[in-house]
Protein backbone atom coordinates (compact mmCIF):
# COMPACT_ATOMS: atom_id res chain seq x y z
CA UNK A 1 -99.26 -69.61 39.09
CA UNK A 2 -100.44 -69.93 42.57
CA UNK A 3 -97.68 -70.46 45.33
CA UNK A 4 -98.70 -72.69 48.28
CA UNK A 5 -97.37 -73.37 51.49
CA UNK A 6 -97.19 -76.60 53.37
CA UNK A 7 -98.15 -77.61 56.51
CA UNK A 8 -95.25 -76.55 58.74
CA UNK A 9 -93.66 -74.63 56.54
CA UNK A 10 -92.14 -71.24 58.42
CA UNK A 11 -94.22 -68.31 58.97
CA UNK A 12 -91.63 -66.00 58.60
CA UNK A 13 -90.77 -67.24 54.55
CA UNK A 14 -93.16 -65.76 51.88
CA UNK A 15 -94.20 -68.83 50.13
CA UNK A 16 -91.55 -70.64 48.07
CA UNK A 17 -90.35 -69.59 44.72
CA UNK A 18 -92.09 -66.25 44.81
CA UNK A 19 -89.71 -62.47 45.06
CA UNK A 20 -87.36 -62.38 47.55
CA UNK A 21 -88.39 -65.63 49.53
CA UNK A 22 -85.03 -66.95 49.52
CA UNK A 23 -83.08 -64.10 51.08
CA UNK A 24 -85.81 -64.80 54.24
CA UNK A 25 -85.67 -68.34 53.97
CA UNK A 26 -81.42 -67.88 54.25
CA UNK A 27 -81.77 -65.59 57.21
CA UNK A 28 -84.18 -68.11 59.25
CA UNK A 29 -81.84 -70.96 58.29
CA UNK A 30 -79.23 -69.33 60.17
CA UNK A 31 -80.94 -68.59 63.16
CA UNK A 32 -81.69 -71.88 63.37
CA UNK A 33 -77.72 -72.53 62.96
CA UNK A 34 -75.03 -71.58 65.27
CA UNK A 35 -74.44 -67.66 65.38
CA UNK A 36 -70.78 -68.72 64.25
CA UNK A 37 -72.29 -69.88 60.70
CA UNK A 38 -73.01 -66.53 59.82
CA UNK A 39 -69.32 -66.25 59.28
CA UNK A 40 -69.14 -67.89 56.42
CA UNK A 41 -70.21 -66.03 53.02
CA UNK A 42 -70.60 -69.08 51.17
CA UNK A 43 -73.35 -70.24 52.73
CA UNK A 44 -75.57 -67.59 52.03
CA UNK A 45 -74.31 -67.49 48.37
CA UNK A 46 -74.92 -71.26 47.87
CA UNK A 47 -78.60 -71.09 50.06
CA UNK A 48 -79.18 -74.67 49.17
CA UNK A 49 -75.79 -76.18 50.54
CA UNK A 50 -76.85 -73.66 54.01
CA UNK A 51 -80.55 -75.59 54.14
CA UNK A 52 -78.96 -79.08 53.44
CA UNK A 53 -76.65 -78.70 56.38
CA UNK A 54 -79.28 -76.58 58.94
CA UNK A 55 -81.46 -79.51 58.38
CA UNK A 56 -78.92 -81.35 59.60
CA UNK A 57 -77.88 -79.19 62.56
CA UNK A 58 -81.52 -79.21 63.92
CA UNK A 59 -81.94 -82.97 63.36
CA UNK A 60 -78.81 -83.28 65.67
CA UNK A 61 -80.31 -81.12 68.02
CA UNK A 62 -83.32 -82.86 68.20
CA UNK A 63 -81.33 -86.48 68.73
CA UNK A 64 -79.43 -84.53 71.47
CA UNK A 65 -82.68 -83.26 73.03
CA UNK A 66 -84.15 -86.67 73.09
CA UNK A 67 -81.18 -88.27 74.99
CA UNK A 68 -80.97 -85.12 77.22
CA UNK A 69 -85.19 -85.79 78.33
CA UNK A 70 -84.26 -89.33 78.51
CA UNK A 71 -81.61 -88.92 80.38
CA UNK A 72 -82.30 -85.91 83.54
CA UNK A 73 -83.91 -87.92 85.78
CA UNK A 74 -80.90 -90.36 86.29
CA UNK A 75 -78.34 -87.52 85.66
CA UNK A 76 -80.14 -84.70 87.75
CA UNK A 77 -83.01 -86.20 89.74
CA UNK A 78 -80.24 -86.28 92.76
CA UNK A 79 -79.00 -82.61 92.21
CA UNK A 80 -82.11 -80.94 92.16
CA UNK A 81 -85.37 -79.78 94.09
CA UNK A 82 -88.00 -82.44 92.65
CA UNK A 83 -89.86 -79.16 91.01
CA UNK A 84 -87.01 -77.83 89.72
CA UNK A 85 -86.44 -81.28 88.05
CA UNK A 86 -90.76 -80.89 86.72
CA UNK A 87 -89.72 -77.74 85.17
CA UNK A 88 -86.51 -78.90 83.84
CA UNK A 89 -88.40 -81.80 82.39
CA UNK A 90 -91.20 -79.15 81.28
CA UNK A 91 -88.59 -77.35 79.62
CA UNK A 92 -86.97 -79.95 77.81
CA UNK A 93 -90.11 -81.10 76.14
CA UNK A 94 -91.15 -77.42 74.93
CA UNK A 95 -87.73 -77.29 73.22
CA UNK A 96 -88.31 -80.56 71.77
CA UNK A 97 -91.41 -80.22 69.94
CA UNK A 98 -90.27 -76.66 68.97
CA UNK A 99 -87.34 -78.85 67.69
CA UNK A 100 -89.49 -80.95 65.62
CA UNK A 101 -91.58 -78.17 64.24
CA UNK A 102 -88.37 -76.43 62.95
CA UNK A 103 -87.22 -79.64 61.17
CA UNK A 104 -89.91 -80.17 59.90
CA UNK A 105 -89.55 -76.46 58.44
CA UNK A 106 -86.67 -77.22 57.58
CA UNK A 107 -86.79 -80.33 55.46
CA UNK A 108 -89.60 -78.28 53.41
CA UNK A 109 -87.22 -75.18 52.98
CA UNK A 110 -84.43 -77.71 51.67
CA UNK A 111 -87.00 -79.01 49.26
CA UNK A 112 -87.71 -75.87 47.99
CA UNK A 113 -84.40 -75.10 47.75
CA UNK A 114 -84.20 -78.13 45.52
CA UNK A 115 -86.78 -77.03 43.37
CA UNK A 116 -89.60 -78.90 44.93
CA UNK A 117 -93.34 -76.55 43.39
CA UNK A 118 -95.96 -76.98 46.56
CA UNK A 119 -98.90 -77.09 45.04
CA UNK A 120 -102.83 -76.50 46.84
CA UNK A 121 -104.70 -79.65 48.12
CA UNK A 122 -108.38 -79.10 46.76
């Protein structure tokens, strides 16, 4: 059978559904959680409950990332050089789309989890 990857899935998982891809896939779901998660055994014994609720943490991030862009010039633009508020902006946006990319990742990992097959585009 031949494994695939989708576009966006994470470079550091071996494809889905091939030997050992789900201890990676568990171990880049948490660091995309908070370090506390780690904590908690049952997560990585139930590594489809950990990628439904890390694809929830990072779409929360990315809501609170949006409101945070949309919301520094208001909240900072009087507390701060205007090119520190450029870079802040700057900033923001980087961690934005690298939000995006990761739920993106994400929602393919949880897919996988749930037994989704990617299969080759010819």
């Amino acid at each position: 059978m031949t494994t695939a990857t989708p576009p966006g899935w994470p470079r550091e998982i071996p494809p889905a559904h091939t030997p050992g891809w789900e201890d990676k896939a568990v171990a880049w779901l948490l660091d995309h959680c908070p370090a506390d998660y780690r904590g908690y055994a049952g997560w990585r014994k139930n590594p489809v409950a950990l990628a439904w609720l890390a694809d929830r943490h990072i779409d929360g991030q990315v809501g609170a990332m949006r409101q945070a862009y949309r919301e520094a010039r208001v909240e900072l633009g009087d507390r701060v050089t205007t090119e520190a508020l450029a870079e802040i902006m700057g900033h923001l946006e980087a961690e934005g789309l690298r939000l995006v990319a990761a739920r993106r990742a994400s929602a393919l990992v949880l897919e996988a989890m749930q037994g989704k097959r990617f299969v080759p585009r010819l």
